[in-house]
PDB file of N, CA and C in Angstrom:
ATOM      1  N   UNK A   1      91.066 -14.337 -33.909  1.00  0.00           N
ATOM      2  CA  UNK A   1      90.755 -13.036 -33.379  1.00  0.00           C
ATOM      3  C   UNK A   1      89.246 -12.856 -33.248  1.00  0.00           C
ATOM      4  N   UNK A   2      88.566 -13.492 -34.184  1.00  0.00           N
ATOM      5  CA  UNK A   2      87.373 -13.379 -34.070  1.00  0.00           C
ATOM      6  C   UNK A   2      86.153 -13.833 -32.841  1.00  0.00           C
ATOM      7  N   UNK A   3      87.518 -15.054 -32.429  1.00  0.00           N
ATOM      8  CA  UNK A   3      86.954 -16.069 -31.752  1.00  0.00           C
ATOM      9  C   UNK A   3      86.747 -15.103 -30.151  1.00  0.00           C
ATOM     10  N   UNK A   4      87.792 -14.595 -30.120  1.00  0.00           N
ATOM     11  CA  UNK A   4      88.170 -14.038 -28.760  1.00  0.00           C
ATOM     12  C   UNK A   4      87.169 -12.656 -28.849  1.00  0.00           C
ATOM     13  N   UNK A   5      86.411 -11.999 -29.394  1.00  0.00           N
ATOM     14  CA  UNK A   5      85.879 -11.040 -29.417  1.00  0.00           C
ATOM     15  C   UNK A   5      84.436 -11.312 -29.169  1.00  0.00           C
ATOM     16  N   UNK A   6      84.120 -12.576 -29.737  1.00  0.00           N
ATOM     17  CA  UNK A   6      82.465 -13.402 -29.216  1.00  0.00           C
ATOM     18  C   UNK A   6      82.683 -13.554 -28.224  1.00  0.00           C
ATOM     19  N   UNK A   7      83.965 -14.133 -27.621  1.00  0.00           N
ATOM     20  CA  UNK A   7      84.056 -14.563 -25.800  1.00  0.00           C
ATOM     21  C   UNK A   7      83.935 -13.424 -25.138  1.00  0.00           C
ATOM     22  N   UNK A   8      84.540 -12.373 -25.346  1.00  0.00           N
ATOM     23  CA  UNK A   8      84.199 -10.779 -25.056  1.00  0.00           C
ATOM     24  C   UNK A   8      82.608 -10.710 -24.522  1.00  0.00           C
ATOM     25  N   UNK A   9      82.307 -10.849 -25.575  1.00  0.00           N
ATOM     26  CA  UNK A   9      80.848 -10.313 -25.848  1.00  0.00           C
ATOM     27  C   UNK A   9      80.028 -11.033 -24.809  1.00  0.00           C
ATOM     28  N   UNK A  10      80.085 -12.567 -24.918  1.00  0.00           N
ATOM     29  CA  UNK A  10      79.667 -13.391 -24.007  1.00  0.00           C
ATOM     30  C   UNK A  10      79.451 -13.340 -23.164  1.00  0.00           C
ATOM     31  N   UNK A  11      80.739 -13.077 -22.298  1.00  0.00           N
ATOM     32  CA  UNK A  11      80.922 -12.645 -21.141  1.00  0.00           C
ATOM     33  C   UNK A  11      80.264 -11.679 -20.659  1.00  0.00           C
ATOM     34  N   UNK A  12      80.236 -10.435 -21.471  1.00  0.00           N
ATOM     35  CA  UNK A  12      79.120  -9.236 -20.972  1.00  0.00           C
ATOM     36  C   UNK A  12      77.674  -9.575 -20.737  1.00  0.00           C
ATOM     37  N   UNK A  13      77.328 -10.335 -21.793  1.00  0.00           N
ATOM     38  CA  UNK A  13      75.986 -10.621 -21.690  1.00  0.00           C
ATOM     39  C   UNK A  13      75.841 -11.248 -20.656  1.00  0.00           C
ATOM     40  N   UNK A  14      76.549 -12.180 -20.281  1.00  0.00           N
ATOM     41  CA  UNK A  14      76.651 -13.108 -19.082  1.00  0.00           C
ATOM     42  C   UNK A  14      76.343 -12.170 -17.526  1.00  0.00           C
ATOM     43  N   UNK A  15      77.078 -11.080 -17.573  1.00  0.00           N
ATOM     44  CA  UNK A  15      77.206 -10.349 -16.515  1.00  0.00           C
ATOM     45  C   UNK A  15      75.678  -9.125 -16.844  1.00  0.00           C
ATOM     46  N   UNK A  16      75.466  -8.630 -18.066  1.00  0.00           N
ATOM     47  CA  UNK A  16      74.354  -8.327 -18.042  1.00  0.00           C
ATOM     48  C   UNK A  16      73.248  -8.952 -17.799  1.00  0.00           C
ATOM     49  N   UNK A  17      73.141 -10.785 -17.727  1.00  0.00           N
ATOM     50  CA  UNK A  17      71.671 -11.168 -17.373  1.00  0.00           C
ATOM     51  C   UNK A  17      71.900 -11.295 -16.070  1.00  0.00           C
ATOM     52  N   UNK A  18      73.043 -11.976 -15.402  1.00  0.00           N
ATOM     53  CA  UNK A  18      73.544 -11.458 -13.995  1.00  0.00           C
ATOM     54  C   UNK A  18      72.813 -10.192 -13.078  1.00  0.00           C
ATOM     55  N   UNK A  19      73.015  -9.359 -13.771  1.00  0.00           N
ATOM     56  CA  UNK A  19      72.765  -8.047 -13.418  1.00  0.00           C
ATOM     57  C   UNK A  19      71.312  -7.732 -13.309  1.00  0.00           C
ATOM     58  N   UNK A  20      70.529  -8.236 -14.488  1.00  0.00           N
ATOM     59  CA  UNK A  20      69.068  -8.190 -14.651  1.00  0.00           C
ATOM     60  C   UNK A  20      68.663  -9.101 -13.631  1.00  0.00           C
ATOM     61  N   UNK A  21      68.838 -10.071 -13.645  1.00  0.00           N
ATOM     62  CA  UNK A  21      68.532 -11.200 -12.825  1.00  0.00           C
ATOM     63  C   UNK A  21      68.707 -10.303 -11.087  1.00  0.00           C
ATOM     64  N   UNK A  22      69.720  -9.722 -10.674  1.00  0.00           N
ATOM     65  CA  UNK A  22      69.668  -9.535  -9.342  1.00  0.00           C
ATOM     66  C   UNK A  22      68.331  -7.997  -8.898  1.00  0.00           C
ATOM     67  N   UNK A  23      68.479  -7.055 -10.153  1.00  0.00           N
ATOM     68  CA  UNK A  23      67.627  -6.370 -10.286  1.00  0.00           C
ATOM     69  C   UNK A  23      65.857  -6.702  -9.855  1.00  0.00           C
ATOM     70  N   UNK A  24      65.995  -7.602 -10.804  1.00  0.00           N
ATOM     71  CA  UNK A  24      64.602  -8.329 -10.643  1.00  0.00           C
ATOM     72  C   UNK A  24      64.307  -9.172  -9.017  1.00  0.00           C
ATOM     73  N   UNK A  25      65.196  -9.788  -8.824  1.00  0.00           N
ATOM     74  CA  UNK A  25      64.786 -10.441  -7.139  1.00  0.00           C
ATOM     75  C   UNK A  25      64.785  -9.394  -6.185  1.00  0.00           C
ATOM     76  N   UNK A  26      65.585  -8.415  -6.675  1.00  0.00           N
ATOM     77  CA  UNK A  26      65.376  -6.951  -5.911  1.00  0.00           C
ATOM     78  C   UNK A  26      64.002  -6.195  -5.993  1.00  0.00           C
ATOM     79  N   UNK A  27      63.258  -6.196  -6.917  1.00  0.00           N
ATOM     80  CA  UNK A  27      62.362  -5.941  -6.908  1.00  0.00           C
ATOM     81  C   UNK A  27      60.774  -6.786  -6.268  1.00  0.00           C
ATOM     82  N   UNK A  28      61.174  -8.276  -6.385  1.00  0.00           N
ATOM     83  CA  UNK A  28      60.521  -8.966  -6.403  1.00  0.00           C
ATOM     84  C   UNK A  28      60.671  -8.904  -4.763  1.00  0.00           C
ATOM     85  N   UNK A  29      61.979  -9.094  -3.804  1.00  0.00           N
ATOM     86  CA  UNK A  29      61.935  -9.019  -2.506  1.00  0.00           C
ATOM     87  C   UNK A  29      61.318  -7.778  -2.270  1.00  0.00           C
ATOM     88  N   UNK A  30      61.516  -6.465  -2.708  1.00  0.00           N
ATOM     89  CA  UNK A  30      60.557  -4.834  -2.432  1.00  0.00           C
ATOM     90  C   UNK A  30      58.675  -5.804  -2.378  1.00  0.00           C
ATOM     91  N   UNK A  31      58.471  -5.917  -3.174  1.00  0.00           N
ATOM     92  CA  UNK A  31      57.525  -6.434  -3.305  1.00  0.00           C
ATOM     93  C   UNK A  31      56.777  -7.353  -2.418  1.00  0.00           C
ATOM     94  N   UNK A  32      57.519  -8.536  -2.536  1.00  0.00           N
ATOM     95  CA  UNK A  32      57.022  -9.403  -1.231  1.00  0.00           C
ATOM     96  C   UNK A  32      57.077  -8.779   0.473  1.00  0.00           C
ATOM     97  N   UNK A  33      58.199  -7.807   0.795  1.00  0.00           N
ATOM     98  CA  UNK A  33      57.976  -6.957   1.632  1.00  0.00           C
ATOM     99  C   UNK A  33      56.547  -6.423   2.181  1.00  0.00           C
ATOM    100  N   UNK A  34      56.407  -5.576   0.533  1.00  0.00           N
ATOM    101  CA  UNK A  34      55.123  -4.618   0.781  1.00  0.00           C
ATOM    102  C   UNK A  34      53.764  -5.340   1.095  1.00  0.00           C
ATOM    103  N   UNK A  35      53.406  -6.640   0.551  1.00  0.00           N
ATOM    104  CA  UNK A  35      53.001  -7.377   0.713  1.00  0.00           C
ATOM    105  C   UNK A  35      52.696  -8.170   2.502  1.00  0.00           C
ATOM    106  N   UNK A  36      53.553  -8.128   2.828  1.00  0.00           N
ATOM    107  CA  UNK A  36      53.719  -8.345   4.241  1.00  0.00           C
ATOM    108  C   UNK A  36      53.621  -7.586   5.494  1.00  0.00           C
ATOM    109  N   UNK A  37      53.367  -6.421   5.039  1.00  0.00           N
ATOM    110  CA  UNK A  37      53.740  -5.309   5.879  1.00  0.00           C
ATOM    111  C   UNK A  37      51.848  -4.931   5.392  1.00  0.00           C
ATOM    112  N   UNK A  38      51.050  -5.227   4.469  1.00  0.00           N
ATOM    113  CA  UNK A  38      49.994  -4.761   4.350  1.00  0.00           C
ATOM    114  C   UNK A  38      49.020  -5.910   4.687  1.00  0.00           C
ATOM    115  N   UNK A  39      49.373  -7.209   4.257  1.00  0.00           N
ATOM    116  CA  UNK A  39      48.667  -8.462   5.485  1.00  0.00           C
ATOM    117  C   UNK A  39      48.641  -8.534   6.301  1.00  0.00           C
ATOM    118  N   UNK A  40      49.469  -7.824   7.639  1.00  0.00           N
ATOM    119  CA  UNK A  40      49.904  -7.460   8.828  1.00  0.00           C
ATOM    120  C   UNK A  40      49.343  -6.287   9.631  1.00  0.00           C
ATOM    121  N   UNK A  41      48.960  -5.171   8.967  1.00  0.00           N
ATOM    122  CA  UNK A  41      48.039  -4.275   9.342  1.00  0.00           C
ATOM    123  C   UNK A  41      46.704  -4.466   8.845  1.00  0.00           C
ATOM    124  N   UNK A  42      46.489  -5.478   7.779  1.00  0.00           N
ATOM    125  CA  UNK A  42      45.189  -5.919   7.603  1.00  0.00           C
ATOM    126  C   UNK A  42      44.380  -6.710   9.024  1.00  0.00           C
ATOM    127  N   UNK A  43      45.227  -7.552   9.188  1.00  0.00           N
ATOM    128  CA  UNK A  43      45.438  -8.578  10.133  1.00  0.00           C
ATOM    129  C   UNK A  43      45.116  -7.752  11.540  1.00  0.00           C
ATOM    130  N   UNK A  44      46.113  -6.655  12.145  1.00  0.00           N
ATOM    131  CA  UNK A  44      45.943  -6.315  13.181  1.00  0.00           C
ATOM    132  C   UNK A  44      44.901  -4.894  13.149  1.00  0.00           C
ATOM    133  N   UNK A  45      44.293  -4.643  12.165  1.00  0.00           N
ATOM    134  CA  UNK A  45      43.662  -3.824  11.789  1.00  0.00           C
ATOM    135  C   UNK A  45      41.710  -4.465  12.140  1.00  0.00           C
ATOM    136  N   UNK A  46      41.960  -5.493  12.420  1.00  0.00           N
ATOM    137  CA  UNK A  46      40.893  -6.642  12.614  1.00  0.00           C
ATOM    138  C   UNK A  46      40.431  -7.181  13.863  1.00  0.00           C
ATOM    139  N   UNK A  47      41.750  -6.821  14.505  1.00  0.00           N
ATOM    140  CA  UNK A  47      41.821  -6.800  16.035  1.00  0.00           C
ATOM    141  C   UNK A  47      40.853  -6.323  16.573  1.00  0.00           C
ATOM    142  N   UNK A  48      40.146  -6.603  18.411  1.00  0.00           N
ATOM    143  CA  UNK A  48      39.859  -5.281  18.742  1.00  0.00           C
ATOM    144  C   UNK A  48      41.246  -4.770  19.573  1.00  0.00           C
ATOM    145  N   UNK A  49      40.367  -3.383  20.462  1.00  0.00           N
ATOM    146  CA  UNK A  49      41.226  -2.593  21.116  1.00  0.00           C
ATOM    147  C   UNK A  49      41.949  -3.726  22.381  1.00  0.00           C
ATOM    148  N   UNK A  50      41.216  -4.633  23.128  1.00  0.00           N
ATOM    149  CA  UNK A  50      41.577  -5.320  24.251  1.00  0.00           C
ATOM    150  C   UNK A  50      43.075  -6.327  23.279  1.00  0.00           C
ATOM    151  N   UNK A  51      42.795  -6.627  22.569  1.00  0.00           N
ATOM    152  CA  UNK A  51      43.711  -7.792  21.875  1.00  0.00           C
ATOM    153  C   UNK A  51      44.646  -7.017  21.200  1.00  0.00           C
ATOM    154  N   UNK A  52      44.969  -5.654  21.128  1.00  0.00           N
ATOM    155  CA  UNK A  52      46.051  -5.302  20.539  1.00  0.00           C
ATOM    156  C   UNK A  52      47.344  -4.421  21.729  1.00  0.00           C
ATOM    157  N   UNK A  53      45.688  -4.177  22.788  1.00  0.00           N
ATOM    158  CA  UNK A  53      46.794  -3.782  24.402  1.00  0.00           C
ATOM    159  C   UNK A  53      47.720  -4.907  24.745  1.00  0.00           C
ATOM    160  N   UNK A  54      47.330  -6.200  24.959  1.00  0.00           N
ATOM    161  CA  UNK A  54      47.613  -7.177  25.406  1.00  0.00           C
ATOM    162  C   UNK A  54      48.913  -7.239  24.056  1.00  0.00           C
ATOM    163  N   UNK A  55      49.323  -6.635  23.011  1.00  0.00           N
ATOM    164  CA  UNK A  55      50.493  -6.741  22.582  1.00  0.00           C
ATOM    165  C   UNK A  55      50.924  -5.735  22.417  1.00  0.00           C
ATOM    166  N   UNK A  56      50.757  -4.513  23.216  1.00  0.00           N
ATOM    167  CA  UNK A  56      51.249  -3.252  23.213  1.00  0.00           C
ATOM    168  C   UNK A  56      51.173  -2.665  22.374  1.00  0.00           C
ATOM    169  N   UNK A  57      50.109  -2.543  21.259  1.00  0.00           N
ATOM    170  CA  UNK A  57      50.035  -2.181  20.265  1.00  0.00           C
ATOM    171  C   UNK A  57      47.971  -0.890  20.758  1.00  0.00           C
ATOM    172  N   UNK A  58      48.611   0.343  20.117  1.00  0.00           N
ATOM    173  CA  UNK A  58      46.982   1.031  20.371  1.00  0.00           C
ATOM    174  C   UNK A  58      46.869   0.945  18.811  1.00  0.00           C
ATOM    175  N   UNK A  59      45.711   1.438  18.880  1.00  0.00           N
ATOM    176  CA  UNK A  59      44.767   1.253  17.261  1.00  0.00           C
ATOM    177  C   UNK A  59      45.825   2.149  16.714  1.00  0.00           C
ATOM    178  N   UNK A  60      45.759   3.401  17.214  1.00  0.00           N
ATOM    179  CA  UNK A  60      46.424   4.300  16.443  1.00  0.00           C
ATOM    180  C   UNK A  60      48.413   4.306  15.858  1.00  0.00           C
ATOM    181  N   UNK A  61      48.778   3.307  16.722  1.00  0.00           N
ATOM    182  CA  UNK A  61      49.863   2.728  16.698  1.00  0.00           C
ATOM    183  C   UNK A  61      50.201   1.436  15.485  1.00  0.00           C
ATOM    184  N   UNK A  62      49.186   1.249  15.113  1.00  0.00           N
ATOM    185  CA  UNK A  62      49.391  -0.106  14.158  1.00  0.00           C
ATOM    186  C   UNK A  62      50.404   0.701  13.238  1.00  0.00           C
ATOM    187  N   UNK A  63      50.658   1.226  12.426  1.00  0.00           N
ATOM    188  CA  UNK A  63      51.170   1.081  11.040  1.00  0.00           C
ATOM    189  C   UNK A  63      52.845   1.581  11.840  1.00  0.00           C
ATOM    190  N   UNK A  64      52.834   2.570  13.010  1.00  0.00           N
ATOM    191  CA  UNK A  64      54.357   2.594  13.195  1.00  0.00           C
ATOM    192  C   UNK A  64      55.161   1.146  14.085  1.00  0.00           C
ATOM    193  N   UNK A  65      54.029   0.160  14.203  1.00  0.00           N
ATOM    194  CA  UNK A  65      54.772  -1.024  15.066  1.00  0.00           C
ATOM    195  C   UNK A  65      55.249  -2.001  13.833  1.00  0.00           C
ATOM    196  N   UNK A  66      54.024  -1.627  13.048  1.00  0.00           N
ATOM    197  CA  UNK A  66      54.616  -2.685  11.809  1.00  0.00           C
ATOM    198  C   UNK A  66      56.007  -2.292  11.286  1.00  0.00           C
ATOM    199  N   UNK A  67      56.051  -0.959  11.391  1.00  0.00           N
ATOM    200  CA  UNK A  67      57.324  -0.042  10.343  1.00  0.00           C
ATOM    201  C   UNK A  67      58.010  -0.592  11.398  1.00  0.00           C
ATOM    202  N   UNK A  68      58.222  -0.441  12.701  1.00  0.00           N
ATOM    203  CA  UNK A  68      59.650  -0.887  14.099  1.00  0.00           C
ATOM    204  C   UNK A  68      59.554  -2.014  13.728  1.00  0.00           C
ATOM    205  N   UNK A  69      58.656  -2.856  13.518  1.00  0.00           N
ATOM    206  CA  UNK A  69      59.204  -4.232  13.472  1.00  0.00           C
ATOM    207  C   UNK A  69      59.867  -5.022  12.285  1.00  0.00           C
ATOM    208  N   UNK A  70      60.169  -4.276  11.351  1.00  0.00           N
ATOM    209  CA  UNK A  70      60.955  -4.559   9.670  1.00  0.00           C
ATOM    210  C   UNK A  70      61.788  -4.109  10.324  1.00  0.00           C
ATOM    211  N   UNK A  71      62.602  -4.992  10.451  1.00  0.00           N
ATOM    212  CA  UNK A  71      64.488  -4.829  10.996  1.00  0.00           C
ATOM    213  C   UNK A  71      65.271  -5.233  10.250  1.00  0.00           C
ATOM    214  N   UNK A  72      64.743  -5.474   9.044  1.00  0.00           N
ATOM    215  CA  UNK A  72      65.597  -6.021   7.941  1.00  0.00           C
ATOM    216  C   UNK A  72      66.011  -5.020   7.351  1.00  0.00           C
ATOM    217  N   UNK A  73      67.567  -5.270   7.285  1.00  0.00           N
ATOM    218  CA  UNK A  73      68.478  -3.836   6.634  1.00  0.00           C
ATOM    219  C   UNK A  73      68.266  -3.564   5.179  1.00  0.00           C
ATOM    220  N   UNK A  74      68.585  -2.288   4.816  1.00  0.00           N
ATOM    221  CA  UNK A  74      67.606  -1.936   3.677  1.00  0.00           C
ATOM    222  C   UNK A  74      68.820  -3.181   2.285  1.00  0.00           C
ATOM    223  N   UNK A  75      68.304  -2.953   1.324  1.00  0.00           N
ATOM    224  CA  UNK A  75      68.778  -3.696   0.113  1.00  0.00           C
ATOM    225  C   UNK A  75      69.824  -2.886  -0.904  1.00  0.00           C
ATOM    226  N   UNK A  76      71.159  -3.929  -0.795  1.00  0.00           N
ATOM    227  CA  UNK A  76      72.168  -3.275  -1.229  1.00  0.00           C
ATOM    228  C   UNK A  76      72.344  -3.642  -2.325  1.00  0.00           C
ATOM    229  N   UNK A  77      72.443  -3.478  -3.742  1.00  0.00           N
ATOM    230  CA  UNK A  77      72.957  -3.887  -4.713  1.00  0.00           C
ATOM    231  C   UNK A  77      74.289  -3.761  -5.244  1.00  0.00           C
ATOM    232  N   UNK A  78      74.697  -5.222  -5.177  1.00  0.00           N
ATOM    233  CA  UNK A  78      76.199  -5.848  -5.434  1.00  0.00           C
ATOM    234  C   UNK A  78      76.754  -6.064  -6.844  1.00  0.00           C
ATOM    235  N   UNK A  79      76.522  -4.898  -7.234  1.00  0.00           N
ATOM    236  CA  UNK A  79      77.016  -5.490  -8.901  1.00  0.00           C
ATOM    237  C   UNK A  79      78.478  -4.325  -9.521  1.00  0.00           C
TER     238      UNK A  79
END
């Protein structure tokens, strides 16, 4: 009886580092996101005005082309 109550337990923990574990790459993908999205307006922020027409982008337009262009659906957690 005893035996079967550690396997219990086990198991939870198992599914609790599970759980931590997906938490954390969840955070870590938020992260690398933000990261990308601020090298990117660094980047086109560096531009001039002629080189950002030529990608349809105006000065004042940088930060909502970056936001249209994250088409990645938001992050669902599966637990």
């Amino acid at each position: 009886m005893h035996y079967a109550s550690s396997e219990r337990w086990q198991l939870r923990l198992g599914q609790l580092a599970r759980i931590a574990a997906q938490i954390v790459h969840a955070g870590w993908t938020i992260h690398a996101r933000r990261r990308e999205r601020a090298n990117a307006m660094t980047e086109l922020r560096t531009m001039d005005d002629h080189m950002l027409a030529d990608m349809g982008i105006s000065r004042c337009g940088i930060e909502s082309a970056i936001r249209s262009a994250d088409s990645d659906p938001p992050l669902r957690h599966r637990w």
